[in-house]
Protein backbone atom coordinates (compact mmCIF):
# COMPACT_ATOMS: atom_id res chain seq x y z
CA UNK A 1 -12.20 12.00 16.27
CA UNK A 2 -11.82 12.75 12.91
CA UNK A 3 -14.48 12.23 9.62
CA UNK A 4 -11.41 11.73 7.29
CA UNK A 5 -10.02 8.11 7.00
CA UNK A 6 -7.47 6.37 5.69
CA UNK A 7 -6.80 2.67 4.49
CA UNK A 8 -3.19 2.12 4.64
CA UNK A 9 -2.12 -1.32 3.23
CA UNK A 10 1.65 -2.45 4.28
CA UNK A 11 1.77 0.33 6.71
CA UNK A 12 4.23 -1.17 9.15
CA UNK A 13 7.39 0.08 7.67
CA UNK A 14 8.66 2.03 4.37
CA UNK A 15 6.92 3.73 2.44
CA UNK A 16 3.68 2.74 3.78
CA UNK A 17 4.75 3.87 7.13
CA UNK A 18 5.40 6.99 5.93
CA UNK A 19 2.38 8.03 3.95
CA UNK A 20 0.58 6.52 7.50
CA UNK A 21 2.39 9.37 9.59
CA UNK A 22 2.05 11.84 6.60
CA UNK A 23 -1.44 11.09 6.05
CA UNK A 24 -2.18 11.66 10.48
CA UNK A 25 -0.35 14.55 10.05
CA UNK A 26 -2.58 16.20 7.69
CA UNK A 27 -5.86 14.96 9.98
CA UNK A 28 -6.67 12.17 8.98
CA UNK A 29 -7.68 9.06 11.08
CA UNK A 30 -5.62 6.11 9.77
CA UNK A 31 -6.29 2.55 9.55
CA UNK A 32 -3.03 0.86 9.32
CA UNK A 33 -3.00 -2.75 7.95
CA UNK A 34 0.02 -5.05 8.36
CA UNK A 35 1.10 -8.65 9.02
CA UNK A 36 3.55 -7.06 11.86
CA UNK A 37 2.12 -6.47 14.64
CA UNK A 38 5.44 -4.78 16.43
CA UNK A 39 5.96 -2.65 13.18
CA UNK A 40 2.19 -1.39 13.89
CA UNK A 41 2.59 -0.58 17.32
CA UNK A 42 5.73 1.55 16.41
CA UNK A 43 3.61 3.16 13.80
CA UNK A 44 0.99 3.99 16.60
CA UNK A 45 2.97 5.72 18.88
CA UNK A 46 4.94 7.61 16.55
CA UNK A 47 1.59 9.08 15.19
CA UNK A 48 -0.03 9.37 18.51
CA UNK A 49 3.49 11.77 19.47
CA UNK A 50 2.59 13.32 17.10
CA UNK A 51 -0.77 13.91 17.93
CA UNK A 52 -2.96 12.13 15.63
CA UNK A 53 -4.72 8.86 15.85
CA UNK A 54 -4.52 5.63 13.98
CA UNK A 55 -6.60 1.85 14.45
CA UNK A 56 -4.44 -0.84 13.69
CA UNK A 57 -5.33 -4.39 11.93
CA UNK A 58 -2.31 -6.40 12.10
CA UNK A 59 -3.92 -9.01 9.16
CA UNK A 60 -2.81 -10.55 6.56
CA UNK A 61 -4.16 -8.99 3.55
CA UNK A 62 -3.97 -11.85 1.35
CA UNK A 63 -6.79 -13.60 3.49
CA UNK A 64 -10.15 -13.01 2.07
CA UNK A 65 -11.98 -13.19 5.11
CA UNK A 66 -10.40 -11.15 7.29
CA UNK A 67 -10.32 -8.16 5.00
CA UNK A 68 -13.96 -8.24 4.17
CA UNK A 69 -14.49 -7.84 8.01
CA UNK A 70 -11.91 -5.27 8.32
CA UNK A 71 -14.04 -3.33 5.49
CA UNK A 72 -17.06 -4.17 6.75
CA UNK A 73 -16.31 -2.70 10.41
CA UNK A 74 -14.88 0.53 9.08
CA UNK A 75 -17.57 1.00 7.25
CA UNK A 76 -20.06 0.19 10.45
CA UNK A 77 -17.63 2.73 12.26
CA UNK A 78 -17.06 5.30 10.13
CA UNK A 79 -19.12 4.75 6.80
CA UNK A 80 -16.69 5.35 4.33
CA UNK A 81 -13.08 5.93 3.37
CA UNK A 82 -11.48 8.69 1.97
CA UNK A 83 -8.16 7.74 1.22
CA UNK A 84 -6.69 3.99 0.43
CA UNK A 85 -2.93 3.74 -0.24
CA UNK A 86 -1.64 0.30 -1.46
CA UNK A 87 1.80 -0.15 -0.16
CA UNK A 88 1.76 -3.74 0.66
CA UNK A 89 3.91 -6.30 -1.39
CA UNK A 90 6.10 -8.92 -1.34
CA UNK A 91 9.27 -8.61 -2.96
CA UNK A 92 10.41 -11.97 -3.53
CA UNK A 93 14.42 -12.62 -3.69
CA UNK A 94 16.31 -11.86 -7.45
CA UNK A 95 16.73 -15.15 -8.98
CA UNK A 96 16.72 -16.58 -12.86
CA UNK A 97 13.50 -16.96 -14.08
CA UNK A 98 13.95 -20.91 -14.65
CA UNK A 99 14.77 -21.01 -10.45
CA UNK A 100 12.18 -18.74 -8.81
CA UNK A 101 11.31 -20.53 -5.47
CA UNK A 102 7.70 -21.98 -5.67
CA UNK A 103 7.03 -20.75 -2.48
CA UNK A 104 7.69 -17.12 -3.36
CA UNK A 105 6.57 -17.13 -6.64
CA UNK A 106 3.20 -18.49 -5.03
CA UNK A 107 3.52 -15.55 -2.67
CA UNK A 108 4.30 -13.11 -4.50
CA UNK A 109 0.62 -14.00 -6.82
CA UNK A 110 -0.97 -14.14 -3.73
CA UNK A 111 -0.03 -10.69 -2.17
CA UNK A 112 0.60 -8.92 -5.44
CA UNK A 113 -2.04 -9.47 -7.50
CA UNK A 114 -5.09 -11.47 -6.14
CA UNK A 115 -4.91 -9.89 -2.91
CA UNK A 116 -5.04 -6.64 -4.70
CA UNK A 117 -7.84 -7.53 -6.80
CA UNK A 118 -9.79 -8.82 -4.45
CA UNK A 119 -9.05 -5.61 -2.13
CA UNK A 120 -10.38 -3.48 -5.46
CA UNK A 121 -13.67 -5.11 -4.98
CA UNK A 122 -13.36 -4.58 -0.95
CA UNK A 123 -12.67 -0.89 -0.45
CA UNK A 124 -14.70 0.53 -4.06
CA UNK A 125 -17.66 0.44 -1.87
CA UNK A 126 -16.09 2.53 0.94
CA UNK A 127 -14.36 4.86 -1.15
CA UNK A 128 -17.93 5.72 -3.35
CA UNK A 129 -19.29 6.98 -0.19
CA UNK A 130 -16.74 9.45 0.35
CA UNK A 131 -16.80 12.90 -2.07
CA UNK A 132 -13.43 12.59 -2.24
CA UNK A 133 -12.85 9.07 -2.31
CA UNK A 134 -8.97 8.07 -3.72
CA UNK A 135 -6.85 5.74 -4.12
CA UNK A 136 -3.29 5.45 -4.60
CA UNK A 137 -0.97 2.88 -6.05
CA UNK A 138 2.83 3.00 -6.21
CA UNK A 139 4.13 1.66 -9.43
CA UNK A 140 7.72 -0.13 -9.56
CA UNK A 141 8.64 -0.97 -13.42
CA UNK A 142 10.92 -3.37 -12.54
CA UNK A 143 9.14 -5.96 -14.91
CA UNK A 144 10.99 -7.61 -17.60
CA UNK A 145 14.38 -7.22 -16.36
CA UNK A 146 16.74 -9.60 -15.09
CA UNK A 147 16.32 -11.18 -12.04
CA UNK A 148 13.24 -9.59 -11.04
CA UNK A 149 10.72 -12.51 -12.79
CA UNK A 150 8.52 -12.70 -9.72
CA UNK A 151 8.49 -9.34 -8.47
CA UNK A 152 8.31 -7.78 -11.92
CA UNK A 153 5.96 -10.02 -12.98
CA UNK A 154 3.00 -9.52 -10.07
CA UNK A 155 4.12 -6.13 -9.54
CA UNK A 156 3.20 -5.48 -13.21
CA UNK A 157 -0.21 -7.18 -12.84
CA UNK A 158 -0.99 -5.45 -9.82
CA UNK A 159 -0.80 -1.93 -11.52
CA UNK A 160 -2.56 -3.49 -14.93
CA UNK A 161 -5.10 -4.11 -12.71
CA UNK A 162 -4.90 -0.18 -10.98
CA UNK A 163 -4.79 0.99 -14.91
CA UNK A 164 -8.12 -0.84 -15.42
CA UNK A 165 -10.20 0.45 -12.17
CA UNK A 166 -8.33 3.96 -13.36
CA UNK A 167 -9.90 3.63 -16.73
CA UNK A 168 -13.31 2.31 -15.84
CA UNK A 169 -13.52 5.72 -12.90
CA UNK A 170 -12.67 8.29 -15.35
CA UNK A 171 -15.96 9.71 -15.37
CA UNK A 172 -17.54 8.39 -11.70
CA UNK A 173 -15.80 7.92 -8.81
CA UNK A 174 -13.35 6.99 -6.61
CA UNK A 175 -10.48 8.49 -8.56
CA UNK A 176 -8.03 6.32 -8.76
CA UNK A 177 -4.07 7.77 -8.93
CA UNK A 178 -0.59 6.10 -9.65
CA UNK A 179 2.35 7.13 -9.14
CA UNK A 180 6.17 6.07 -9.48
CA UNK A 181 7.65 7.21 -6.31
CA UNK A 182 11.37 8.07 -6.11
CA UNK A 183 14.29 5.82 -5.20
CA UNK A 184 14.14 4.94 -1.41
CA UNK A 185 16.02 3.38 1.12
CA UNK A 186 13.33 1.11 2.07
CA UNK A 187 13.85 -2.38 3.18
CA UNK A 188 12.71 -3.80 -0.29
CA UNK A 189 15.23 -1.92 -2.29
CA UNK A 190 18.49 -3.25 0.26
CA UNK A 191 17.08 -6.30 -1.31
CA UNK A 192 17.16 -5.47 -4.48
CA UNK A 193 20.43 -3.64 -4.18
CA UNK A 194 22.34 -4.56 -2.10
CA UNK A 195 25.51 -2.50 -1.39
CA UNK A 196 24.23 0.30 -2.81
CA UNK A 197 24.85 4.04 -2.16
CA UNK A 198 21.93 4.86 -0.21
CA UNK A 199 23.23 8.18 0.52
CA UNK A 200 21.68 10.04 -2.66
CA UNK A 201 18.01 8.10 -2.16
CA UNK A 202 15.12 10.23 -1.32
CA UNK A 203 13.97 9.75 2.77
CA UNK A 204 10.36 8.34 2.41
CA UNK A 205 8.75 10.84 4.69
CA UNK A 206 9.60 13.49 1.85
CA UNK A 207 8.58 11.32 -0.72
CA UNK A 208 5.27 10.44 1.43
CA UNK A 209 4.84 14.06 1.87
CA UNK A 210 4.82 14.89 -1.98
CA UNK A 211 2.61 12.27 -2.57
CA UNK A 212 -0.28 13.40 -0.20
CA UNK A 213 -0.29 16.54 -1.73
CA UNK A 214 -1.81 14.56 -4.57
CA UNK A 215 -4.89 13.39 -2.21
């Protein structure tokens, strides 16, 4: 089994599935983390076709408890982790500002920015004890425009938060990367944009694959 390891967050689909299967291709053992258990699977055996090997944790990562075990047992398995890409969100439905539904707008705090903050303070640990220790967030600067209040909103806070681990690394470790990937046609964008011409997007495995060149 392989020494390298990598923390996927919202690896059942999209972009996160992508860097999973880009990231096994290039030998590493990945730990994919989703709340969809049937997306995971998928995600398994397309790797393990492929000949590489993946542990999946189909958790939510917005509960506290079971991502401090999750951490906890990699690092009693393996003892560190290479390699954490933050894909997960929730992309909460367009809306006015003045009608955002509670429910999502709770959400999207929850998954966007406090799970990510408290996931910070989760894998730093795991990611010191590895000489190469990265992570990489996907930026999305949808924030301020119309419509997009609660995505645009948390997603913003999630990378402020990326820009300040970034800052406060500069000089130790892990190093901490992120990156605006290119338009895809992911799930979350048919949301977003409905209707649109999907044909001139860019397939997420490329994208994936230009992006783990950078870890």
């Amino acid at each position: 089994m392989t020494d390298r390891i990598a923390l996927v967050t919202g690896a059942s689909r999209g972009f996160g599935a992508a860097m999973a299967e880009e990231l096994a291709g290039r030998g590493f053992h990945i730990v994919a983390v989703a709340r969809t258990t049937g997306g995971l699977e998928e995600l398994d055996d397309r790797i393990q076709a492929a000949g590489g090997q993946a542990t999946l944790a189909p958790m939510d990562i917005t509960n506290d408890d079971a991502m401090r075990q999750l951490c906890l047992s990699v690092h009693e398995r393996w003892g560190h982790v290479d390699v954490w890409v933050h894909a997960a969100i929730h992309a909460a439905p367009l809306s006015p500002t003045p009608d955002m539904g509670e429910k999502d707008w709770d959400r999207s705090i929850a998954t966007n920015v406090r799970a990510t903050g408290r996931m910070i303070q989760f894998v730093d640990p795991l990611l010191r004890l590895s000489a190469t220790g990265t992570a990489l967030f996907l930026d999305d600067p949808q924030g301020g425009k119309a419509f997009f209040g609660a995505y645009g909103a948390t997603k913003t806070a999630q990378i402020a938060l990326a820009r300040s681990w970034q800052a406060e690394t500069q000089r130790t470790t892990p190093r901490v990367l992120i990156e605006t990937p290119a338009p895809m046609p992911t799930a979350t964008r048919a949301r977003f944009f409905p209707g649109e011409d999907r044909a001139p997007l860019t397939a997420p495995r490329h994208e994936a694959a230009r992006l783990a060149a950078l870890l």
